[in-house]
Protein backbone atom coordinates (compact mmCIF):
# COMPACT_ATOMS: atom_id res chain seq x y z
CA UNK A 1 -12.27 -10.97 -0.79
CA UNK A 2 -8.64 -10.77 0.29
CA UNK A 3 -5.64 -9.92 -2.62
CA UNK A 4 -2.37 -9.18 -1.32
CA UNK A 5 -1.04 -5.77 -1.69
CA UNK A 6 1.09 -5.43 -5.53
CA UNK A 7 4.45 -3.47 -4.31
CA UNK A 8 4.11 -1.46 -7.75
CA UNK A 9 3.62 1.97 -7.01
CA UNK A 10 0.74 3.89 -8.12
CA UNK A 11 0.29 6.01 -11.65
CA UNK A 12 -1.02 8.89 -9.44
CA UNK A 13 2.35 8.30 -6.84
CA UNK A 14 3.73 11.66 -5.23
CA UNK A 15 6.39 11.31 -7.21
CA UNK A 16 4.78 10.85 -10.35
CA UNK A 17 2.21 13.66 -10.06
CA UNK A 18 4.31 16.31 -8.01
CA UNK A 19 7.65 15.49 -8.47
CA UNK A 20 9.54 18.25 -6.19
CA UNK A 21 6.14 18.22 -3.51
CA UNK A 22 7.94 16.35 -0.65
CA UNK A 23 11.85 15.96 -0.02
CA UNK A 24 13.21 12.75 -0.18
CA UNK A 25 13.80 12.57 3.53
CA UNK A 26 10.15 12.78 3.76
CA UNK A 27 8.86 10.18 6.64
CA UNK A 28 6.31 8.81 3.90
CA UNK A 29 9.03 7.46 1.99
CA UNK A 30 10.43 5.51 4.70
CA UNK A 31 7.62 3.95 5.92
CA UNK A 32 6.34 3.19 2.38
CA UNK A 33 9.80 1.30 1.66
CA UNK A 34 11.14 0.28 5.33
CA UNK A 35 7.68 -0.34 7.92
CA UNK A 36 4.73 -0.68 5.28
CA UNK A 37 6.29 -4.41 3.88
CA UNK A 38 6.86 -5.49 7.25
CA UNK A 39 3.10 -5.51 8.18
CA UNK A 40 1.86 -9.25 7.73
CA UNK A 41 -1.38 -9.00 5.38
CA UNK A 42 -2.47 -12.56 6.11
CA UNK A 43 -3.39 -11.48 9.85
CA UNK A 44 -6.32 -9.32 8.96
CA UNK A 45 -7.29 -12.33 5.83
CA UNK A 46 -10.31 -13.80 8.06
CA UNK A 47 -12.04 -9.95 8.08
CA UNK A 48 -12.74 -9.83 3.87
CA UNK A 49 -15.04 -12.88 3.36
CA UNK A 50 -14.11 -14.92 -0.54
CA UNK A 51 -17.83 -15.01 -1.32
CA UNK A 52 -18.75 -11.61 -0.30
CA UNK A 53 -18.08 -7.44 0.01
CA UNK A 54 -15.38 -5.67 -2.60
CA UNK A 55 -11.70 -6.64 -2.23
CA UNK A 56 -8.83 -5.23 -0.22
CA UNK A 57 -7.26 -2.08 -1.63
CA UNK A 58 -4.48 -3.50 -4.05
């Protein structure tokens, strides 16, 4: 089954958990906010079958 990622962050987020863990010039950040939306989901929608198998990650 195919669900489109939610762009909320995560209760157990870096940020939230460990606040002072990474700097905020941390690569992580700027793919999570400048390359991760730019990936097309609906490319890779034909590999989670509707009728079958657990859902993408959301």
């Amino acid at each position: 089954m195919f669900c489109k990622t939610s762009p909320q962050l995560s209760l157990f987020d870096v940020n939230n958990v460990f606040p002072r863990a990474l700097p905020k010039e941390d690569r992580c950040y700027l793919y999570r906010e400048q390359i991760y939306p730019l990936i097309d989901e609906d490319i890779f929608r034909e590999l989670y079958p509707a009728d079958c198998g657990r859902p993408t990650r959301r």
